[in-house]
Protein backbone atom coordinates (compact mmCIF):
# COMPACT_ATOMS: atom_id res chain seq x y z
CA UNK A 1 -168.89 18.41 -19.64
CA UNK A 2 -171.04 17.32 -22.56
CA UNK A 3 -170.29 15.43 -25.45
CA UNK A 4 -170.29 18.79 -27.51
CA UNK A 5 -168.13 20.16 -25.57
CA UNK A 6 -165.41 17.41 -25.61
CA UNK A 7 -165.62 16.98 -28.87
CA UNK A 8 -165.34 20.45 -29.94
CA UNK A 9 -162.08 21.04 -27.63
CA UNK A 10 -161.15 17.53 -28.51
CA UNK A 11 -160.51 19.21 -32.33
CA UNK A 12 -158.03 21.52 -31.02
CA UNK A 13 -156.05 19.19 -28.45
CA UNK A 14 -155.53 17.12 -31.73
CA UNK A 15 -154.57 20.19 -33.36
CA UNK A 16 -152.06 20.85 -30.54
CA UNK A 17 -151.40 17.32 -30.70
CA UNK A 18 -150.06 17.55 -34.65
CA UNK A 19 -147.93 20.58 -33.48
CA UNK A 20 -146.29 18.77 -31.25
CA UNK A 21 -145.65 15.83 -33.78
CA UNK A 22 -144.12 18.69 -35.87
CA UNK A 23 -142.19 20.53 -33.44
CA UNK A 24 -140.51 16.70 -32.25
CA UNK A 25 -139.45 16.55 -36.41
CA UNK A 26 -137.76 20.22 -36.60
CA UNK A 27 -136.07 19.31 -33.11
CA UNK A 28 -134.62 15.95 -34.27
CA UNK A 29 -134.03 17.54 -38.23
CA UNK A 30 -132.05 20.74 -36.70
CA UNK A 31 -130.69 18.35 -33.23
CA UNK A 32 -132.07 20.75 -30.88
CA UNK A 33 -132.57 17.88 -28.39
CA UNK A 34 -132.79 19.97 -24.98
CA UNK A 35 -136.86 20.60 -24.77
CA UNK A 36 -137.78 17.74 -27.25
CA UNK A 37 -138.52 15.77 -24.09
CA UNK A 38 -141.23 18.18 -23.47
CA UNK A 39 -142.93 18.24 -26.88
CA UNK A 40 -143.35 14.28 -26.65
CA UNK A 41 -145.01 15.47 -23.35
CA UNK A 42 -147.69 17.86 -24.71
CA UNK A 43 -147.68 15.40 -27.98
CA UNK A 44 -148.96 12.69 -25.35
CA UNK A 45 -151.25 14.49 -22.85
CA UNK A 46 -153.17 16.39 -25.44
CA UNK A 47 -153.83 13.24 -27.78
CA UNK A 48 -155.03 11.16 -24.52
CA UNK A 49 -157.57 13.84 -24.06
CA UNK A 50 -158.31 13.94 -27.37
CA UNK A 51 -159.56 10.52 -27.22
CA UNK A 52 -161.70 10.95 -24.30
CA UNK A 53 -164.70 11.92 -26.33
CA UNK A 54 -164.55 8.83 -28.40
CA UNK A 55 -164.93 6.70 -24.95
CA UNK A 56 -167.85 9.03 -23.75
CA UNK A 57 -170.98 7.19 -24.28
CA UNK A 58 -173.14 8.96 -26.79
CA UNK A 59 -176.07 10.63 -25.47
CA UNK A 60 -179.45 10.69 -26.92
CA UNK A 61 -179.50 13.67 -29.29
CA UNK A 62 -180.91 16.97 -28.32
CA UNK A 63 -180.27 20.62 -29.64
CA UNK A 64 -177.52 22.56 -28.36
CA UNK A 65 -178.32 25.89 -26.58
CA UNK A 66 -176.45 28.75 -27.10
CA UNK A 67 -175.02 28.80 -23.69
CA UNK A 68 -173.64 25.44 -24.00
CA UNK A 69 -172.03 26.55 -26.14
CA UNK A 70 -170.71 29.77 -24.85
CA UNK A 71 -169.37 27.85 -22.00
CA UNK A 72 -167.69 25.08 -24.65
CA UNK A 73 -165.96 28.59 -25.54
CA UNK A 74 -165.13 29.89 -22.27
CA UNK A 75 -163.56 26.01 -21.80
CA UNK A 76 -161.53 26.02 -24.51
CA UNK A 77 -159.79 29.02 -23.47
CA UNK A 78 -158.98 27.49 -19.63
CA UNK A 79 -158.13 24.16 -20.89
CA UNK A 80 -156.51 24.31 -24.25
CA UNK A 81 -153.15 26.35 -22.62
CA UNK A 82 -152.55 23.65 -20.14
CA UNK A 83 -151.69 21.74 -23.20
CA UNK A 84 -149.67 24.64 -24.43
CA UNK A 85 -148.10 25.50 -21.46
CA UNK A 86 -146.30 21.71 -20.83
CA UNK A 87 -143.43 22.34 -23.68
CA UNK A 88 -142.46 25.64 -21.31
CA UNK A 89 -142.68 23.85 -17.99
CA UNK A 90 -140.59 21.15 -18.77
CA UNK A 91 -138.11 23.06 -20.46
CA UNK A 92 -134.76 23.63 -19.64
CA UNK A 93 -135.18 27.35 -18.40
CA UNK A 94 -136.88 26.50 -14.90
CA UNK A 95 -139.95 27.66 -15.32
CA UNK A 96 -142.55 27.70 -12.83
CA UNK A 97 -146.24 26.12 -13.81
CA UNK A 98 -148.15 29.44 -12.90
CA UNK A 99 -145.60 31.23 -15.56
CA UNK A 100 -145.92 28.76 -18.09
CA UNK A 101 -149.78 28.89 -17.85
CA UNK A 102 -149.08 32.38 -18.09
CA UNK A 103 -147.25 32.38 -21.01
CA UNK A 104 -150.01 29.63 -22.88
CA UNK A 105 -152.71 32.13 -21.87
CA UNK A 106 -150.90 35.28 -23.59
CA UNK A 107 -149.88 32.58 -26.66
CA UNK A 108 -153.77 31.44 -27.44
CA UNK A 109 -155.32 34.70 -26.36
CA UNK A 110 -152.39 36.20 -29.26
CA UNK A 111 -151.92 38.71 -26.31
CA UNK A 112 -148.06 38.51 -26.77
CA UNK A 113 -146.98 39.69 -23.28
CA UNK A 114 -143.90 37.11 -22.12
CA UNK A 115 -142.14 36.34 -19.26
CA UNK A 116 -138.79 35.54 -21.31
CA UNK A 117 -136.54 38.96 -21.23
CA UNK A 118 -134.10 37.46 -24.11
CA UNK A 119 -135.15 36.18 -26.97
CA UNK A 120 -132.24 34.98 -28.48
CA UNK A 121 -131.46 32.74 -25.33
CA UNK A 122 -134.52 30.48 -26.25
CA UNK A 123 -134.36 27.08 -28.32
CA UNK A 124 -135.31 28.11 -31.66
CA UNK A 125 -138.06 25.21 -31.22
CA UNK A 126 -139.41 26.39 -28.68
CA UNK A 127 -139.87 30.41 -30.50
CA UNK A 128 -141.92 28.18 -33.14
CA UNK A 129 -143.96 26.53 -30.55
CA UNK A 130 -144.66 29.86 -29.39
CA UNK A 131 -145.62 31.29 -32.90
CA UNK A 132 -147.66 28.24 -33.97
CA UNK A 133 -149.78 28.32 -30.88
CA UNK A 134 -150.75 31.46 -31.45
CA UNK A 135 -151.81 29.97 -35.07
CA UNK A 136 -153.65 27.73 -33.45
CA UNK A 137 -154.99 30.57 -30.84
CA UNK A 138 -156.63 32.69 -33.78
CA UNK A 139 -158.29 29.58 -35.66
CA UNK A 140 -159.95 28.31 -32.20
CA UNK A 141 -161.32 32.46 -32.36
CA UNK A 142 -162.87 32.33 -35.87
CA UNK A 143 -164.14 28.86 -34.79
CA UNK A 144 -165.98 30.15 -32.02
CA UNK A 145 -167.29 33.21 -34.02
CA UNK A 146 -168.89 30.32 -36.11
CA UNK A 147 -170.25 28.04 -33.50
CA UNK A 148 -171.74 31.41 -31.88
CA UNK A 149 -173.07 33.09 -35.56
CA UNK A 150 -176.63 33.10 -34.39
CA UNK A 151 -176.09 35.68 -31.61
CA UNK A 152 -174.79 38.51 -34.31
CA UNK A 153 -176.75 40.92 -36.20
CA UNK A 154 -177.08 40.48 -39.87
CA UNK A 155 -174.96 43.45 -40.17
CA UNK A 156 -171.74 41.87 -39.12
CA UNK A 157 -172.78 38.43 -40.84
CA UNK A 158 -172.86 39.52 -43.91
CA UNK A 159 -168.96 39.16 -44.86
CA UNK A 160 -169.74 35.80 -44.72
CA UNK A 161 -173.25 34.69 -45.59
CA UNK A 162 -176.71 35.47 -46.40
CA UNK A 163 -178.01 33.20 -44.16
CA UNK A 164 -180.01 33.91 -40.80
CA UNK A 165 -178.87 30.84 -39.14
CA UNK A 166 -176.42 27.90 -39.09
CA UNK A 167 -177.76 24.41 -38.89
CA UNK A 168 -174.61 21.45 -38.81
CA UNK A 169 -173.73 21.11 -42.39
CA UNK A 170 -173.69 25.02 -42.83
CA UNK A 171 -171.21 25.06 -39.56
CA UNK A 172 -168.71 22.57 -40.76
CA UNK A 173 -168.89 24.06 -44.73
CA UNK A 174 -168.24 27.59 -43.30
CA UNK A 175 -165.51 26.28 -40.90
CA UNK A 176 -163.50 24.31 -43.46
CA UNK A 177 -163.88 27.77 -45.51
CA UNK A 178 -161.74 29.23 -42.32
CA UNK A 179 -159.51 26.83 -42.38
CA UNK A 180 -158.54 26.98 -46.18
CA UNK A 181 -158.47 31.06 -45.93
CA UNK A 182 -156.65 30.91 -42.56
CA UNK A 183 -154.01 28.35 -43.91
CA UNK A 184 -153.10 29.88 -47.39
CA UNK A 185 -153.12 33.78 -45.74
CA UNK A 186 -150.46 32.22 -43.91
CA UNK A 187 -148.56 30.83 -46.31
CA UNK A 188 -148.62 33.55 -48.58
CA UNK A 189 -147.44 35.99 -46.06
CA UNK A 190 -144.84 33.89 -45.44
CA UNK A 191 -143.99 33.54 -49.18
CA UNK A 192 -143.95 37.34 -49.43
CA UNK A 193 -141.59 37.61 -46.19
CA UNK A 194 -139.44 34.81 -47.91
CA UNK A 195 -139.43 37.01 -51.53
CA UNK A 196 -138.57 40.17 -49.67
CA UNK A 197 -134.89 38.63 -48.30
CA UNK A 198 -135.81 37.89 -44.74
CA UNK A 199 -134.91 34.94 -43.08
CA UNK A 200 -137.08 31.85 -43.38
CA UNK A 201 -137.16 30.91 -39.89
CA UNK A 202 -137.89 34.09 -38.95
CA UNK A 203 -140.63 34.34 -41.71
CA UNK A 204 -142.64 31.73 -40.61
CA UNK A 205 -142.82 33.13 -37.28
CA UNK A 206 -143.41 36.28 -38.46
CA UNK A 207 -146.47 34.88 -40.84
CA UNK A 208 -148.00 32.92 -37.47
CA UNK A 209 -148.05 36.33 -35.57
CA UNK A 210 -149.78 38.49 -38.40
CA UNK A 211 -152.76 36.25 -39.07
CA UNK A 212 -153.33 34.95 -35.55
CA UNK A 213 -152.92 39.05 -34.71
CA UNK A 214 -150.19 37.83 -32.33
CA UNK A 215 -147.27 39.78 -30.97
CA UNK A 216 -144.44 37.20 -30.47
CA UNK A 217 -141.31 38.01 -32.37
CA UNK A 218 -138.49 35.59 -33.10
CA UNK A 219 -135.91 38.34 -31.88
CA UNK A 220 -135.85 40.33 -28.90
CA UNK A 221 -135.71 43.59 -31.65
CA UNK A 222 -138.07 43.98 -35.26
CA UNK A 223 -134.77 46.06 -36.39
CA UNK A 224 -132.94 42.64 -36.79
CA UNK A 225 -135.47 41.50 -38.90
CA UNK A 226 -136.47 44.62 -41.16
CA UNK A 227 -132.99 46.10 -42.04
CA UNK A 228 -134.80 48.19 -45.01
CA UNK A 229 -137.18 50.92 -45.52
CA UNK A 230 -138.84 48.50 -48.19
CA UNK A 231 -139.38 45.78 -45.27
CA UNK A 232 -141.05 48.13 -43.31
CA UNK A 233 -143.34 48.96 -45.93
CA UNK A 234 -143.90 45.14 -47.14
CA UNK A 235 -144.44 44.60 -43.10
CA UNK A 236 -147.20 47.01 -42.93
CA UNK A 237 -149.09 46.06 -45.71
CA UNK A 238 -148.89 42.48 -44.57
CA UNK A 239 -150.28 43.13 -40.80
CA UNK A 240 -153.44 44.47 -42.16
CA UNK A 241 -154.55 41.09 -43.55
CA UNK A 242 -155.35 41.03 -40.05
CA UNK A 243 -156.83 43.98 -39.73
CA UNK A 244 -159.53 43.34 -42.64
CA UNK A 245 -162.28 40.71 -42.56
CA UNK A 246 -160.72 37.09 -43.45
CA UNK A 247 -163.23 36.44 -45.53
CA UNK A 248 -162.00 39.67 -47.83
CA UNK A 249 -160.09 37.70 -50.51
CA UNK A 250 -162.47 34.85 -50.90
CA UNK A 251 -165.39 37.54 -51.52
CA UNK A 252 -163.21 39.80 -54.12
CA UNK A 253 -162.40 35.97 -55.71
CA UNK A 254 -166.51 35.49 -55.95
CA UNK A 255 -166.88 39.08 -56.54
CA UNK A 256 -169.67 38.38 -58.98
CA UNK A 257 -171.93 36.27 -56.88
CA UNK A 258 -171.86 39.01 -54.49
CA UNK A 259 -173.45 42.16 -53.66
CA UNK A 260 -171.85 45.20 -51.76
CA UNK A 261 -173.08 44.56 -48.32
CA UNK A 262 -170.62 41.71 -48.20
CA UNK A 263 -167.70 44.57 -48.75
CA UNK A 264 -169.67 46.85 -45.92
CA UNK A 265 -167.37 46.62 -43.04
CA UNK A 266 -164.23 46.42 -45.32
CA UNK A 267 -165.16 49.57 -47.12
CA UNK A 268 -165.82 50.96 -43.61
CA UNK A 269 -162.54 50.06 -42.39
CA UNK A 270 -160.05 51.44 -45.87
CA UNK A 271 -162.03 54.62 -45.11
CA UNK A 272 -160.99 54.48 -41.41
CA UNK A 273 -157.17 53.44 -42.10
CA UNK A 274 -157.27 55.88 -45.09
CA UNK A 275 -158.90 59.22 -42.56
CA UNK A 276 -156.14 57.60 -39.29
CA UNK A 277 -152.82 57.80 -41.82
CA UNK A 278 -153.77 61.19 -43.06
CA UNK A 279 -154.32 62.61 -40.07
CA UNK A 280 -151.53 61.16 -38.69
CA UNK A 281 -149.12 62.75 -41.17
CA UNK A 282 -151.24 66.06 -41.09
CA UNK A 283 -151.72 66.59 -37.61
CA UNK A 284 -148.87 64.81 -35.52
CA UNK A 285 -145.82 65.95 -34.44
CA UNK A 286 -144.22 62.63 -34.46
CA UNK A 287 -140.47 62.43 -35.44
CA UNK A 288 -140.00 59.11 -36.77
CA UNK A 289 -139.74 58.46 -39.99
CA UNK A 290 -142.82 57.83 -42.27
CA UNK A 291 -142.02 54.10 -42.87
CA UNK A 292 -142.19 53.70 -38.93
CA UNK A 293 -144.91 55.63 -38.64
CA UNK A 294 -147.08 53.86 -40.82
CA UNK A 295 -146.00 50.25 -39.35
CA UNK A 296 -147.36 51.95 -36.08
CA UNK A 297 -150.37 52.75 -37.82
CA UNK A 298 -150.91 49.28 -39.22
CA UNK A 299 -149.80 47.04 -35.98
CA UNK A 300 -152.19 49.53 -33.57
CA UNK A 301 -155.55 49.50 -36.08
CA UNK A 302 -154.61 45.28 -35.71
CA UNK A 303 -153.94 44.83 -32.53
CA UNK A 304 -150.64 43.23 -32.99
CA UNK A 305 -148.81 46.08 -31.38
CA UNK A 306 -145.93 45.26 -32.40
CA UNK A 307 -143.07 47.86 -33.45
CA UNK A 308 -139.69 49.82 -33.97
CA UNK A 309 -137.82 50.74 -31.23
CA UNK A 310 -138.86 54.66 -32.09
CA UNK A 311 -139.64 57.78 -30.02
CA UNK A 312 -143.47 57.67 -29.53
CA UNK A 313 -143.89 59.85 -25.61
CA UNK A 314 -146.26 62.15 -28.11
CA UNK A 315 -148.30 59.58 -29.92
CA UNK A 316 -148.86 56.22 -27.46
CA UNK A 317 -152.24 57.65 -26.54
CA UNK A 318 -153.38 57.93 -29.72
CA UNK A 319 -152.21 54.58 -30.83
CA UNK A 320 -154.44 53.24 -27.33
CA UNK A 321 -157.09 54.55 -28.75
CA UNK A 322 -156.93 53.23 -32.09
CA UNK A 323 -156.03 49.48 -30.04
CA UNK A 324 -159.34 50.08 -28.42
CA UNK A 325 -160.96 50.61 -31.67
CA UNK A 326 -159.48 47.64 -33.22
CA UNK A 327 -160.49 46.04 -36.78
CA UNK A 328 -162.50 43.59 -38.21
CA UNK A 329 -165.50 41.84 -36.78
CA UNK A 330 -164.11 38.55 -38.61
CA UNK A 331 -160.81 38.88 -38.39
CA UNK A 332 -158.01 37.79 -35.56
CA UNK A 333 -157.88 41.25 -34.37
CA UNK A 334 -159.13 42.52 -30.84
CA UNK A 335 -161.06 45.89 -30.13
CA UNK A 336 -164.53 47.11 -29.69
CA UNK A 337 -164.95 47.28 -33.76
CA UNK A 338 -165.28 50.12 -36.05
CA UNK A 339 -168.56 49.23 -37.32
CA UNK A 340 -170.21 48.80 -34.05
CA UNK A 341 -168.52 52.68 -33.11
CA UNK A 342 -169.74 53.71 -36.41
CA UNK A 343 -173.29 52.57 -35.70
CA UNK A 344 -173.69 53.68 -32.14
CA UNK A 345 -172.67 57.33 -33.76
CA UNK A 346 -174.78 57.34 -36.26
CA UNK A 347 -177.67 55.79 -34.13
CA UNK A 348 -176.88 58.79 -31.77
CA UNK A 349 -176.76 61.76 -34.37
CA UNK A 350 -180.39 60.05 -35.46
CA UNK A 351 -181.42 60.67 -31.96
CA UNK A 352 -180.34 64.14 -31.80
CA UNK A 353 -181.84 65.24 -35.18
CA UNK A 354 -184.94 63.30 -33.88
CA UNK A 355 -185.59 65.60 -31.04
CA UNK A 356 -184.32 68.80 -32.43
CA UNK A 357 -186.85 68.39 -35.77
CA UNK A 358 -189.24 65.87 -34.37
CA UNK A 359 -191.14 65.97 -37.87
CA UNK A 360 -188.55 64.61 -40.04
CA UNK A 361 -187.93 60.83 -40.40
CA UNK A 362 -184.60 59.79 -39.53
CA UNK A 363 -183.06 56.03 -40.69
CA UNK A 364 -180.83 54.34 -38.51
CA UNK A 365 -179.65 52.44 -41.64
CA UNK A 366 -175.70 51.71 -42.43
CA UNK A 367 -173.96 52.76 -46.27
CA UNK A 368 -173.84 49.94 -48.04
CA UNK A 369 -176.61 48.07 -46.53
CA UNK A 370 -179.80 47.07 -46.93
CA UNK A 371 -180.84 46.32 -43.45
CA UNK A 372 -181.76 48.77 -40.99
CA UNK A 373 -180.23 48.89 -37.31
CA UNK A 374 -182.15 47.27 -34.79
CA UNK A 375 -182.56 49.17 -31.26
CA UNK A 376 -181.43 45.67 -29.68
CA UNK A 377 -178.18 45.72 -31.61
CA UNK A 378 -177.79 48.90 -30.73
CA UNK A 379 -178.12 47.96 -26.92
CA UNK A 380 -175.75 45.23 -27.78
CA UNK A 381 -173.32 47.62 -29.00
CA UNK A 382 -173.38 50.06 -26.20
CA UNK A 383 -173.32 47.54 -23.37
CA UNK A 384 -169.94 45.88 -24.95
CA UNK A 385 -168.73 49.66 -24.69
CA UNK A 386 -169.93 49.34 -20.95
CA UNK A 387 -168.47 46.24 -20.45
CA UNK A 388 -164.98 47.38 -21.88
CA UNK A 389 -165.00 50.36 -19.45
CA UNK A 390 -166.19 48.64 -16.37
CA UNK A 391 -163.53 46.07 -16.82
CA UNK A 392 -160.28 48.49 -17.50
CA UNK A 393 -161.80 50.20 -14.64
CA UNK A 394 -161.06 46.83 -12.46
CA UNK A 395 -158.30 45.83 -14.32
CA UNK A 396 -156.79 49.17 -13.47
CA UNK A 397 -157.75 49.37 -9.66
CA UNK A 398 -156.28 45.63 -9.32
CA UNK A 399 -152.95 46.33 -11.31
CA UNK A 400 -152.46 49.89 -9.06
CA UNK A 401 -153.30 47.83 -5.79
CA UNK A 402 -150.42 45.06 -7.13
CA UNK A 403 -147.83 48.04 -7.04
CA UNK A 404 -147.63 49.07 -10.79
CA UNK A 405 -147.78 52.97 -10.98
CA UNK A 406 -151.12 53.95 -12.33
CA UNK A 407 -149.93 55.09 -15.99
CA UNK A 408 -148.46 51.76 -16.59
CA UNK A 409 -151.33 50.25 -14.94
CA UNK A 410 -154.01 51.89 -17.17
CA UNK A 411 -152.11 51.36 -20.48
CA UNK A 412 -151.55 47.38 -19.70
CA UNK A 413 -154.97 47.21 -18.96
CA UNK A 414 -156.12 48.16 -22.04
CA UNK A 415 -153.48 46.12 -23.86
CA UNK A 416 -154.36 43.23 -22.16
CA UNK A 417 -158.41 43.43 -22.68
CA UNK A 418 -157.61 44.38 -26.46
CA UNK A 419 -154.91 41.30 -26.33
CA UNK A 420 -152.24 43.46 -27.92
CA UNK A 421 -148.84 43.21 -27.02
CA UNK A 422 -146.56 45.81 -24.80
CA UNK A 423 -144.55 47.81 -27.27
CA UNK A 424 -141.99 51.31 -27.50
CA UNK A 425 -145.35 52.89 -29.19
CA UNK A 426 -147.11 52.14 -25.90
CA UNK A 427 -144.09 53.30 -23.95
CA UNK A 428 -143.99 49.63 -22.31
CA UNK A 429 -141.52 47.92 -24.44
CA UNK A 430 -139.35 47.30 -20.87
CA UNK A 431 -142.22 46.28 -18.93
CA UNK A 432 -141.33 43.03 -16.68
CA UNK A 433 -143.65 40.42 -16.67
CA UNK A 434 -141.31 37.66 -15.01
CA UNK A 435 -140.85 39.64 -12.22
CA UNK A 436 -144.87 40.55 -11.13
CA UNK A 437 -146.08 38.95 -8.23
CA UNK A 438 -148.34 35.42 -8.73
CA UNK A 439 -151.80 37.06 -8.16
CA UNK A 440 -151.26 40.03 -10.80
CA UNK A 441 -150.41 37.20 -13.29
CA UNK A 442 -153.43 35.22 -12.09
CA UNK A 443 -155.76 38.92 -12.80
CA UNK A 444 -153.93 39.51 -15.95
CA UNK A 445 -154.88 35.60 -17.51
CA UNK A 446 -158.49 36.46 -16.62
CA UNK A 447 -159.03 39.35 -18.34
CA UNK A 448 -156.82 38.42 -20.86
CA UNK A 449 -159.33 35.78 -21.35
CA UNK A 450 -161.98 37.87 -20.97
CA UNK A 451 -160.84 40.32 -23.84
CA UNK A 452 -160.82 37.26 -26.21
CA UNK A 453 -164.34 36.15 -25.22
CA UNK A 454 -166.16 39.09 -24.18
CA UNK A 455 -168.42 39.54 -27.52
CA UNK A 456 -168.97 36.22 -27.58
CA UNK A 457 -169.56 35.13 -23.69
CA UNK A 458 -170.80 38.47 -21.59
CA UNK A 459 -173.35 39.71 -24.01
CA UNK A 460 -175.20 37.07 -24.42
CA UNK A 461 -175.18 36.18 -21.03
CA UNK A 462 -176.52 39.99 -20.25
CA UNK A 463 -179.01 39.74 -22.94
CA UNK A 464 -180.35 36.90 -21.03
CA UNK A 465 -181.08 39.09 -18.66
CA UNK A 466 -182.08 42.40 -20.46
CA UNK A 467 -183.47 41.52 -23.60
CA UNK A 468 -186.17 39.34 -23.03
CA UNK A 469 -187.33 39.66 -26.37
């Protein structure tokens, strides 16, 4: 492992490392003393490792390639929930290592899927270790999105910057950015939860779940928590911070140093949501209510997936497909992206019309944009489209051959490569993960994995190999 790489993972076992610290102070403030034990354990292994890179000897320096550090990356999601997974295997509950890794996969991967049936049998320390680790989960994501910038189009960089590339100082200035937007989201979701009368314990957790996109809830039912029709509403609102680019407020805040391209894929997306609810109240013959509705809207378009315990046999397809679709390209959220389906539709209507009248001039050029769309991040588009199918395809086939009927099968499949938890709008809200068999747990951390990393690992790695210019 290079010194890069140590250091760069070394950030986030110290970040893991000040969690612990924390979760050792509400144990001892609230004496919950039954799985303190365990946080001094991940408090202790995760700062020894983060010391390792300061005993490294320094190499000479030399630029780091982009597949460094797309395997730095792919690391960081392998090693980071062994350091997560230590509170849960030395708990009191008896838990086995391969389900604790489990369970640290689904936390940093903001999956959601859990191997603990009742919620309200868990230490309450141990439900906030579980909510801040997928905190930490969704910062390590728009980390990565920033140590990999040079590898996206200029299309989906401009929410952030004007710049082509990112040389050290620009890194670090645009990752302290995250960390200021990431951290005061938080808290001001949390403030909102607090205003509208819900419980503080269970607003924090609640706050950790929406930004990181998570799906861990501090009860085993949302109706506990969201006893009102106004909740619901609040709720909805509140998930798609999520949904929209991070970078959203900060750009309305320096709304006159910038131009419309940075609001491209955000006016994209409230033209999306705004087209999905009215169709949905238009068209579909659910029988919930509209407040539940809409929260079903709003946790789907974010993969969250989390929900009210409704009646939704009529609708879970649709809200798969709008999981697959997914949100922001900077954002928490999961999905193939609306402005990469956008562009591969409008790059294949430009084909059409280009054939049919071969005299007229056609622009493969986006609203709101400047830039034109390149035939390589086209490619780029429609292999991740590829890649999405050929691996629910295996997920599928490997899931069916573990014993789980083939619906079921095909609908955690997609959940999992879209990292959005099993839900009543999915029609899996009873699905038991404690009881599958070691090797389907083993398959399911993969390509949980490999729905967090995909865009950032896979097609790169193919363009190595088919875009050799």
């Amino acid at each position: 492992m290079s010194r890069f790489s140590l250091i760069y993972l070394c950030v986030f076992s110290f970040i893991v490392t000040i969690f612990s610290f924390l979760n050792i102070i509400y144990s001892n403030y609230f004496n919950l003393y039954l799985n303190i034990d365990s946080y001094i354990y991940s408090l202790i292994i995760s700062f020894l490792f983060g010391l390792t890179f300061l005993l490294k000897k320094k190499n000479q320096e030399y630029k780091i390639s982009i597949y460094e550090k797309i395997i730095t990356v792919f690391l960081g999601y392998i090693i980071l929930p062994f350091f997560i997974s230590v509170p849960y295997y030395f708990s009191i509950y008896n838990i086995t290592f391969v389900n604790a890794y489990f369970e640290a996969v689904s936390v940093f991967t903001s999956t959601g899927f859990s191997i603990f049936e009742n919620i309200k049998h868990l230490d309450e320390s141990l439900i906030i270790w579980r909510s801040s680790s997928q905190w930490i989960g969704g910062l390590y994501f728009l980390f990565s999105i920033i140590l990999l910038i040079d590898i996206f189009d200029s299309n989906l960089k401009k929410p952030l910057t004007n710049l082509l590339s990112f040389n050290t100082s620009e890194t670090l200035k645009q990752s302290a950015k995250i960390l200021i937007l990431y951290t005061f989201l938080t808290l001001g979701i949390f403030i909102i939860l607090n205003i509208f009368d819900i419980r503080s314990f269970n607003s924090f957790n609640i706050a950790m779940t929406i930004i990181s996109s998570g799906g861990f809830l501090p009860t085993n039912s949302l109706e506990i928590i969201l006893n009102s029709k106004t909740k619901e509403i609040i709720l909805s609102f509140l998930i798609l911070v999520s949904f929209f680019s991070l970078f959203l407020s900060y750009n309305l805040f320096t709304i006159k140093n910038k131009n419309l391209s940075f609001f491209q894929e955000d006016i994209y997306l409230l033209i999306y949501f705004g087209i999905v609810v009215l169709l949905f109240f238009f068209l579909s013959n659910n029988s919930n209510s509209f407040t539940e509705t809409f929260l079903s809207i709003s946790s789907s378009i974010s993969n969250i997936g989390i929900s009210l315990n409704g009646s939704y046999q009529n609708s879970s397809f649709i809200f798969l497909i709008l999981t697959i679709i997914g949100g922001s390209f900077f954002s928490t959220s999961s999905g193939i992206r609306v402005v990469k389906i956008y562009s591969l539709f409008k790059f294949s209507l430009n084909e059409l019309a280009s054939h049919a009248k071969p005299l007229n001039v056609y622009v493969n050029k986006l609203e709101f944009s400047n830039s034109k769309l390149e035939t390589n991040d086209i490619n780029k588009y429609f292999i991740s489209v590829l890649i999405f199918i050929f691996s629910l395809l295996i997920l599928s086939s490997l899931l069916t051959i573990s014993g789980i009927n083939l619906e079921s099968a095909f609908k955690l499949s997609i959940l999992t490569l879209m990292n959005t938890v099993n839900s009543s709008i999915h029609g899996l809200n009873d699905f038991n993960f404690y009881e599958l068999q070691y090797f389907t747990k083993y398959f399911l951390v993969i390509f949980m994995i490999i729905g967090r990393v995909e865009l950032l690992t896979l097609l790169i790695i193919l363009k190595k190999f088919l875009f050799k210019n």
